[in-house]
N, C-alpha and C. Protein backbone atom coordinates (compact mmCIF):
# COMPACT_ATOMS: atom_id res chain seq x y z
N UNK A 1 116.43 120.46 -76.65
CA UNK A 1 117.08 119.29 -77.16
C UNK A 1 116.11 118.42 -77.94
N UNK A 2 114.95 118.25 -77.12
CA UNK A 2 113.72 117.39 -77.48
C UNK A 2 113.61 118.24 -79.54
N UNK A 3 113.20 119.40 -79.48
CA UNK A 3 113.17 119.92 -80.31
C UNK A 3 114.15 119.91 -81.73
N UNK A 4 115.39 119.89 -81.58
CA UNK A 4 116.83 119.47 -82.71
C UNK A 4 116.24 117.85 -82.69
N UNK A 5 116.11 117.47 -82.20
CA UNK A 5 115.91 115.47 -82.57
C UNK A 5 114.77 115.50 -83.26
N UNK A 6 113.76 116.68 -83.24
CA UNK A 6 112.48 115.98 -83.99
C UNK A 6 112.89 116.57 -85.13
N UNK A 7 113.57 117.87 -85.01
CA UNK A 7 114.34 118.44 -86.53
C UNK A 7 114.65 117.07 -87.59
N UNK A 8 115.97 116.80 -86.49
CA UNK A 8 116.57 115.95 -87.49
C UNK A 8 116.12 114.61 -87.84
N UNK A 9 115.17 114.14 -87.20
CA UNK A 9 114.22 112.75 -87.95
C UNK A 9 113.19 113.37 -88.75
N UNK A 10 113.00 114.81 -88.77
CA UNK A 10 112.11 115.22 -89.70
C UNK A 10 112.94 114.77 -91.09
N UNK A 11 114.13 115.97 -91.64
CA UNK A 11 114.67 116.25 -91.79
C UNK A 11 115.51 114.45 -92.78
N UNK A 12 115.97 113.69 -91.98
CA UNK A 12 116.05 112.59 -92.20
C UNK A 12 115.15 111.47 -93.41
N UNK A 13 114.04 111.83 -92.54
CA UNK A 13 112.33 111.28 -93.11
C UNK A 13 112.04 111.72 -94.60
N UNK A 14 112.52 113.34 -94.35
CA UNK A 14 112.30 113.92 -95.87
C UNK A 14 112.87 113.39 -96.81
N UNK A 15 114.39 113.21 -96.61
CA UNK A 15 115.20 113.04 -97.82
C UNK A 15 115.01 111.58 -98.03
N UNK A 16 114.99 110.04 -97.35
CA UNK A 16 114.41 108.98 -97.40
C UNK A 16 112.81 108.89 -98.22
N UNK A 17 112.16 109.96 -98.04
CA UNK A 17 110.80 110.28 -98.80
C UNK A 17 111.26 110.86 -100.40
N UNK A 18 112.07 111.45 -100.40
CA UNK A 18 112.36 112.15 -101.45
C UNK A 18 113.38 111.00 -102.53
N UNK A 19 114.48 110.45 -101.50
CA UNK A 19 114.81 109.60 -102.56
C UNK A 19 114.00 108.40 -103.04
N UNK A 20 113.02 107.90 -102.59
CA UNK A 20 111.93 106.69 -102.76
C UNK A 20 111.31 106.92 -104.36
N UNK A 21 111.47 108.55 -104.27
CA UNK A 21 110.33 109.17 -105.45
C UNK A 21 110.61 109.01 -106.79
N UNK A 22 110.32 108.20 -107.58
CA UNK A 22 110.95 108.14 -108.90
C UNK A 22 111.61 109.42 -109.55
N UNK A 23 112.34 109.80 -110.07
CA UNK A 23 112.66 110.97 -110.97
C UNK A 23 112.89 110.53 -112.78
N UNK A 24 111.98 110.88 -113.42
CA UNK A 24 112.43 110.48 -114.84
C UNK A 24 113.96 111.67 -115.36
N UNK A 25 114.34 110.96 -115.99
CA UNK A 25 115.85 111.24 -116.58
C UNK A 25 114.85 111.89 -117.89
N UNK A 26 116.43 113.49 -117.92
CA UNK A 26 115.97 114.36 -119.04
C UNK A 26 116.65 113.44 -120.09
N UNK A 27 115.59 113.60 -121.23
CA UNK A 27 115.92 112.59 -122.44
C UNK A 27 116.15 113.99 -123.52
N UNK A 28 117.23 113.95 -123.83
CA UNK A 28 117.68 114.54 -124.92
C UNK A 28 117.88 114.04 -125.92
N UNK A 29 117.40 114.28 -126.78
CA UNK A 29 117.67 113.31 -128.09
C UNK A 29 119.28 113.81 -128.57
N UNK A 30 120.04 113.04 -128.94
CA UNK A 30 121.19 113.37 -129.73
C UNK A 30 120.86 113.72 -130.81
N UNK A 31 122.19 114.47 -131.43
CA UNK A 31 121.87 115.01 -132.75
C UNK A 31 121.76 114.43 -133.99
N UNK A 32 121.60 114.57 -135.36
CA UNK A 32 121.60 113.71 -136.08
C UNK A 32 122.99 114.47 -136.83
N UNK A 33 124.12 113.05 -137.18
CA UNK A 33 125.18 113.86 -138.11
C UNK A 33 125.57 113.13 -139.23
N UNK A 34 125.49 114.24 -140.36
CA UNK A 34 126.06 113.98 -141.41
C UNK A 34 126.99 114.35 -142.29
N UNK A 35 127.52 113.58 -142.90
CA UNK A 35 129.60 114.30 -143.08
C UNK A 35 129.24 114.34 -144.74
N UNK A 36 129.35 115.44 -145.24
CA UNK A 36 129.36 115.74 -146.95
C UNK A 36 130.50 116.12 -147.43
N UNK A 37 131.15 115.51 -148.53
CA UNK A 37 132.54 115.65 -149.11
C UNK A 37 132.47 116.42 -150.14
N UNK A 38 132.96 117.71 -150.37
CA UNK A 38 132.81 118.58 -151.52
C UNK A 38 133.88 118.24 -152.46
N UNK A 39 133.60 117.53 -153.61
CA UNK A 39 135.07 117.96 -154.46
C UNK A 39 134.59 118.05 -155.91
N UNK A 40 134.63 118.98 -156.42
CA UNK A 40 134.22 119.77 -157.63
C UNK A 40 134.82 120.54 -158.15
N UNK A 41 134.99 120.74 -159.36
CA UNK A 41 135.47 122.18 -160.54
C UNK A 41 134.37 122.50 -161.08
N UNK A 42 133.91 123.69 -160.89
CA UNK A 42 132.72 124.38 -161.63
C UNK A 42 133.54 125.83 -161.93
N UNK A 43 133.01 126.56 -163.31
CA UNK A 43 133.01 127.84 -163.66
C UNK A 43 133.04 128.68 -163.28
N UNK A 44 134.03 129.55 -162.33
CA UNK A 44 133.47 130.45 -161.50
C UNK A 44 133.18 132.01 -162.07
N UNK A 45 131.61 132.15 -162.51
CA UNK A 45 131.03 132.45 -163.17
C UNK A 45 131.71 134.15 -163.18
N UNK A 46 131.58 134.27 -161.99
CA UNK A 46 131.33 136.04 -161.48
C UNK A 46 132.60 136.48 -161.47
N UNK A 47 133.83 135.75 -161.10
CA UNK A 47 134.94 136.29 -161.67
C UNK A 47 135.35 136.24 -163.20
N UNK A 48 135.14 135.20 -164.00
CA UNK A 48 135.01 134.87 -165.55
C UNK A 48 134.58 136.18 -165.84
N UNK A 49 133.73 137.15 -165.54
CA UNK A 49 132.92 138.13 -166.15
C UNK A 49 133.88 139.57 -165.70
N UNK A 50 133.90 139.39 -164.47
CA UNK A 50 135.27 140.61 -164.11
C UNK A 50 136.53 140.69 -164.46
N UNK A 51 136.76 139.23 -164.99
CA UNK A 51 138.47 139.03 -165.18
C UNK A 51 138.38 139.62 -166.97
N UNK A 52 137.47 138.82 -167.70
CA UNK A 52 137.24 138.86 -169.06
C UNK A 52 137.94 138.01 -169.39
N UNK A 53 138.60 136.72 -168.91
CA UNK A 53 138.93 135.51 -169.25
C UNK A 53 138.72 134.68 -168.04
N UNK A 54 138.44 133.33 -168.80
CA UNK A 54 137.64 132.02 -167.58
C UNK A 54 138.81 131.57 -167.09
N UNK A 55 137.67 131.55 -165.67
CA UNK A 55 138.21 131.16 -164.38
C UNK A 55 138.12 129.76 -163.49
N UNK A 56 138.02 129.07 -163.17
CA UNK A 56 137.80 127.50 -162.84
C UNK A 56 137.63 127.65 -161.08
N UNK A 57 136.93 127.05 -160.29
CA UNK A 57 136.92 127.10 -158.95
C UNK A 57 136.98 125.49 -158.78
N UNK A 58 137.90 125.23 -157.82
CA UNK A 58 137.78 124.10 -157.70
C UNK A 58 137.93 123.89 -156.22
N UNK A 59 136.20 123.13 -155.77
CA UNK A 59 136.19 123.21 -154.19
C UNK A 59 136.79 121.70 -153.70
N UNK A 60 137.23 121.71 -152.86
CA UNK A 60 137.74 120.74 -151.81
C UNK A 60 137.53 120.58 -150.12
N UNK A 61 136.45 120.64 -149.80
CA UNK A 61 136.14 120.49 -148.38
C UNK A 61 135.29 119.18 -147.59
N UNK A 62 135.10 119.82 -146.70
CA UNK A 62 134.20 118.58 -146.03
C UNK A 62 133.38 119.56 -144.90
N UNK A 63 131.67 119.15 -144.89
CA UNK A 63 130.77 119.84 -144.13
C UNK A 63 130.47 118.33 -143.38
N UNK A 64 130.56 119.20 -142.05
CA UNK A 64 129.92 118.30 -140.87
C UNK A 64 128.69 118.75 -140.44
N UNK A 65 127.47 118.44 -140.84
CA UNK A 65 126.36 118.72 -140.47
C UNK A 65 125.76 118.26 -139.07
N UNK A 66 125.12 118.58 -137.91
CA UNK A 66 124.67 118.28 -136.86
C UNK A 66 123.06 118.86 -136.71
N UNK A 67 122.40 118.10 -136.56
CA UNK A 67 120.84 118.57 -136.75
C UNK A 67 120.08 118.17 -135.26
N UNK A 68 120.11 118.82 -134.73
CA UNK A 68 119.11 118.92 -133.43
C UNK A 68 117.32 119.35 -133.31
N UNK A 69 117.14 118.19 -132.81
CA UNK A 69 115.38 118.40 -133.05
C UNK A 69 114.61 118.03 -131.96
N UNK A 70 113.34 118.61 -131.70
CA UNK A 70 112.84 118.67 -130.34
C UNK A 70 111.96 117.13 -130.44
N UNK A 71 111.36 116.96 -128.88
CA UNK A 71 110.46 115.63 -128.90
C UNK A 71 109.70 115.40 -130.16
N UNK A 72 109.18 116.47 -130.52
CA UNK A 72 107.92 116.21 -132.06
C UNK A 72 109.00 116.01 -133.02
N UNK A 73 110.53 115.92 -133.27
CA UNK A 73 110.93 115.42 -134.26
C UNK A 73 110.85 116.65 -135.36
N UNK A 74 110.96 118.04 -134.32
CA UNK A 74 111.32 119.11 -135.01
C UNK A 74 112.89 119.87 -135.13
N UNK A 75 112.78 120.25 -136.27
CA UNK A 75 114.56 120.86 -136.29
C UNK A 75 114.49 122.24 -135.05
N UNK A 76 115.12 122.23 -134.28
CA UNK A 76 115.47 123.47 -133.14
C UNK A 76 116.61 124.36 -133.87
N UNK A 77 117.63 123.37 -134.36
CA UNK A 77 119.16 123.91 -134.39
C UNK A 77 119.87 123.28 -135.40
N UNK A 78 120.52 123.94 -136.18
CA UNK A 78 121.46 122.67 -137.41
C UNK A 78 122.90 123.72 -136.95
N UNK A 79 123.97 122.73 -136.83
CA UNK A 79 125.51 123.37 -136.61
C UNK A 79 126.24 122.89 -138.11
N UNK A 80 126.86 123.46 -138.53
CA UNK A 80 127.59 123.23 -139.82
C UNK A 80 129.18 122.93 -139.66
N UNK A 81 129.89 122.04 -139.12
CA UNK A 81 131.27 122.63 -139.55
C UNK A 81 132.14 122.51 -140.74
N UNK A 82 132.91 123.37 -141.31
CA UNK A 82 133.17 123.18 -142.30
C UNK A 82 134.69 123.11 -142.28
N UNK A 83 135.35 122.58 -143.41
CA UNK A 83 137.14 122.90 -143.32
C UNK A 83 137.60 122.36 -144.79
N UNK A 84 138.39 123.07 -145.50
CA UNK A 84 138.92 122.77 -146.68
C UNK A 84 139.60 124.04 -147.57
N UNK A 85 139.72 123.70 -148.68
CA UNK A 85 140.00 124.86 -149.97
C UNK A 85 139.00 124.82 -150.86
N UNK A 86 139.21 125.95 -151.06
CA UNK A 86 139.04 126.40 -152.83
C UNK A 86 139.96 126.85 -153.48
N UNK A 87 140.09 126.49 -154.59
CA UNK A 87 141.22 126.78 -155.51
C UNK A 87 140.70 127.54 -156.82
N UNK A 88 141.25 128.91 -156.78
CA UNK A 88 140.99 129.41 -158.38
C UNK A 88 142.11 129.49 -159.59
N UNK A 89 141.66 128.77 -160.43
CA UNK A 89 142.95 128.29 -161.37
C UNK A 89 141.84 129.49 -162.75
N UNK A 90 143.26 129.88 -163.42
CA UNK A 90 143.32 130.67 -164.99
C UNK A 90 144.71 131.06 -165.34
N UNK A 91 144.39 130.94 -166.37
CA UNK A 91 146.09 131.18 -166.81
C UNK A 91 147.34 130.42 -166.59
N UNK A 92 147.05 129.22 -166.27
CA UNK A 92 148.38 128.38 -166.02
C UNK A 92 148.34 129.03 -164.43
N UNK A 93 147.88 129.78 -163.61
CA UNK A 93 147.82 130.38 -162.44
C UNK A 93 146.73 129.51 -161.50
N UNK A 94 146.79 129.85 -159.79
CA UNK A 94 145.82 129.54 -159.39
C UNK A 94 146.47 130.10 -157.97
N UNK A 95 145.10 130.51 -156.92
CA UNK A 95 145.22 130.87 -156.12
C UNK A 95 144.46 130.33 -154.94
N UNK A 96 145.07 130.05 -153.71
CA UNK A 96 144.17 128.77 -152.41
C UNK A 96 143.66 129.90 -151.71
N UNK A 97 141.95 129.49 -151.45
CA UNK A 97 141.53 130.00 -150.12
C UNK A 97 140.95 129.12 -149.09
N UNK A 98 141.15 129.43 -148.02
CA UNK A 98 140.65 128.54 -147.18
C UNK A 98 139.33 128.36 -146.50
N UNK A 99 138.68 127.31 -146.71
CA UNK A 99 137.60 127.61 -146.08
C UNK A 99 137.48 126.82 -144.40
N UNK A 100 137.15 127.55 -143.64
CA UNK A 100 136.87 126.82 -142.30
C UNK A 100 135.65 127.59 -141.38
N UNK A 101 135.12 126.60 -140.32
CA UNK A 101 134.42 127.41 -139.44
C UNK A 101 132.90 126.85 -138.99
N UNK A 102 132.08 127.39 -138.44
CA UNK A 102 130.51 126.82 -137.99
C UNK A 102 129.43 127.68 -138.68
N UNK A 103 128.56 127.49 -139.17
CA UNK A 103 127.64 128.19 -139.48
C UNK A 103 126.48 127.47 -138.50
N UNK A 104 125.55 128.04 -137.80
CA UNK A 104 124.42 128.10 -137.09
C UNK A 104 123.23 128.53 -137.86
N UNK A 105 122.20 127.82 -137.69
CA UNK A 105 120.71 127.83 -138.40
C UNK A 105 119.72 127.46 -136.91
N UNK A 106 119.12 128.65 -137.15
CA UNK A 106 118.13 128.52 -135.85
C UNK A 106 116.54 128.85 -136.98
N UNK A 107 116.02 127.80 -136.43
CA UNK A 107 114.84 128.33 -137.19
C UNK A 107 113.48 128.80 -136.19
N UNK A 108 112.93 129.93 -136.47
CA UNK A 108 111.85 130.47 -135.78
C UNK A 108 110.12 129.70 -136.10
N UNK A 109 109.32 129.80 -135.19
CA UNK A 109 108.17 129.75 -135.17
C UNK A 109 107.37 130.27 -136.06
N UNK A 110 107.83 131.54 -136.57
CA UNK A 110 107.03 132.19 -137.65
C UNK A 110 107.51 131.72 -139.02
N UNK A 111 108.52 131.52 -139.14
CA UNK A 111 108.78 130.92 -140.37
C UNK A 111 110.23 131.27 -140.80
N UNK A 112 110.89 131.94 -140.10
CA UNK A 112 112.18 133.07 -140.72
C UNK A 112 113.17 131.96 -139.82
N UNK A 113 114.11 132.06 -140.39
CA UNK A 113 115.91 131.86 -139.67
C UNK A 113 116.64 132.54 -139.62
N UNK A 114 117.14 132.01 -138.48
CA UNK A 114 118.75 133.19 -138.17
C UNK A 114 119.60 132.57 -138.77
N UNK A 115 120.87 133.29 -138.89
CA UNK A 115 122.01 132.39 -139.66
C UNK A 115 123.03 133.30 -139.18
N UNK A 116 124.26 132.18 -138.54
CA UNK A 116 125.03 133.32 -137.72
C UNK A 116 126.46 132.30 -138.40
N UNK A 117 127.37 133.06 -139.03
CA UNK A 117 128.65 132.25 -139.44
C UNK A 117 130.12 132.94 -138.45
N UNK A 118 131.01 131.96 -138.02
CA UNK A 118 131.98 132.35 -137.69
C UNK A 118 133.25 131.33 -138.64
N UNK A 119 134.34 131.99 -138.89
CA UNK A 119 135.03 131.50 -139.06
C UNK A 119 135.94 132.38 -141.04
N UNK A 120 137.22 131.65 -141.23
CA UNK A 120 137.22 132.30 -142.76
C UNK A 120 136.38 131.14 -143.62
N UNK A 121 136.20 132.75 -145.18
CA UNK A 121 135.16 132.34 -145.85
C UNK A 121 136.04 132.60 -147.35
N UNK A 122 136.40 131.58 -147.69
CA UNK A 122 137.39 131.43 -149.21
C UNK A 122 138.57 132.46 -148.68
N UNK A 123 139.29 132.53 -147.43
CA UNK A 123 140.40 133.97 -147.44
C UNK A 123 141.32 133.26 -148.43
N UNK A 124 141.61 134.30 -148.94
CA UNK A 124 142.60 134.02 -149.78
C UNK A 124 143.46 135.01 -149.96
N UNK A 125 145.31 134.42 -149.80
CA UNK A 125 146.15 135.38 -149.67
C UNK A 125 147.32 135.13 -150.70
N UNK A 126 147.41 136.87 -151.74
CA UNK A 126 148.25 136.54 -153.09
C UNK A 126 149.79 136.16 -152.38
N UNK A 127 150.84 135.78 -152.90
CA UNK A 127 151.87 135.97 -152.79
C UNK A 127 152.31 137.72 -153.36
N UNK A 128 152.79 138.48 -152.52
CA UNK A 128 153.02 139.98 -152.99
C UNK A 128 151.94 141.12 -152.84
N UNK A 129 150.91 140.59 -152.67
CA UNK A 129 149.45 141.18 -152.91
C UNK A 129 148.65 141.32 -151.33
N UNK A 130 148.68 140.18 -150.97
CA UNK A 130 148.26 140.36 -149.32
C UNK A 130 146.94 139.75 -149.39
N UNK A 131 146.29 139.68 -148.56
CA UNK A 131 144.72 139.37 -148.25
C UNK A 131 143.61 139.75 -149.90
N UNK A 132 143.10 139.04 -151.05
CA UNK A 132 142.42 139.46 -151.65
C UNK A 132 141.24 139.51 -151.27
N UNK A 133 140.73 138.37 -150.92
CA UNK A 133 139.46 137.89 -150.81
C UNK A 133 139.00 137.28 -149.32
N UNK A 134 138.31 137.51 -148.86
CA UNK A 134 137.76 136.91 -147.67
C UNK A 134 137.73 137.82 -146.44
N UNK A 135 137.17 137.44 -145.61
CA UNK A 135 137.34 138.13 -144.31
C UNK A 135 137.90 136.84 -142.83
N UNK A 136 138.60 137.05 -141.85
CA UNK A 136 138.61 135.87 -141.09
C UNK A 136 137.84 136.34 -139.87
């Protein structure tokens, strides 16, 4: 009996010792975010050249940038999200693709990055035609 009582004022003692003990709080820095509005018509060069008459791209999105960086105020991680259209206009014609999704940027020690994208990338679907462009 003598023996369980010294247990439990041990036992007691410890955790009263243990909570006394300061603990510093993990400091995570939050991320840094920045919201970029795409809206542009530029040339879209590489179909202009396959079609053999010009083509117009006209982007419409918005990138949500998130930049994560360690105590030294180094980049660890950038998250991308993205969501909008592109529009390809010729001929009195034009066709919507959608853009959405995260792109991931991890950058290495040696100098190289990974780059990992999920999500669709311009899909674009004809009326009659089906899926031209994109993958989802």
């Amino acid at each position: 009996m003598r023996t369980l009582r010294f247990i439990g004022v041990m036992v007691i003692g410890l955790a009263a010792l243990l909570g006394a003990v300061p603990v510093s709080p993990a400091h995570a820095t939050p991320p840094t975010i920045e919201r970029m509005v795409i809206n542009q018509t530029v040339p879209a060069g590489g179909l202009t050249g396959a079609c053999g008459f010009p083509v117009q791209r006209h982007d419409d999105y918005v990138i949500i940038v998130h930049t994560y960086t360690d105590s030294s105020g180094n980049t660890v991680r950038e998250l991308d999200n993205s969501h909008g259209t592109v529009t390809y206009i010729a001929n009195g014609h034009s066709a919507v693709g959608h853009i959405g999704g995260v792109a991931m940027f991890l950058p290495h020690p040696d100098g190289s990055l990974t780059v990992r994208f999920s999500g669709p990338d311009r899909f674009i679907v004809v009326p009659g035609a089906g899926p031209v462009r994109g993958a989802t």
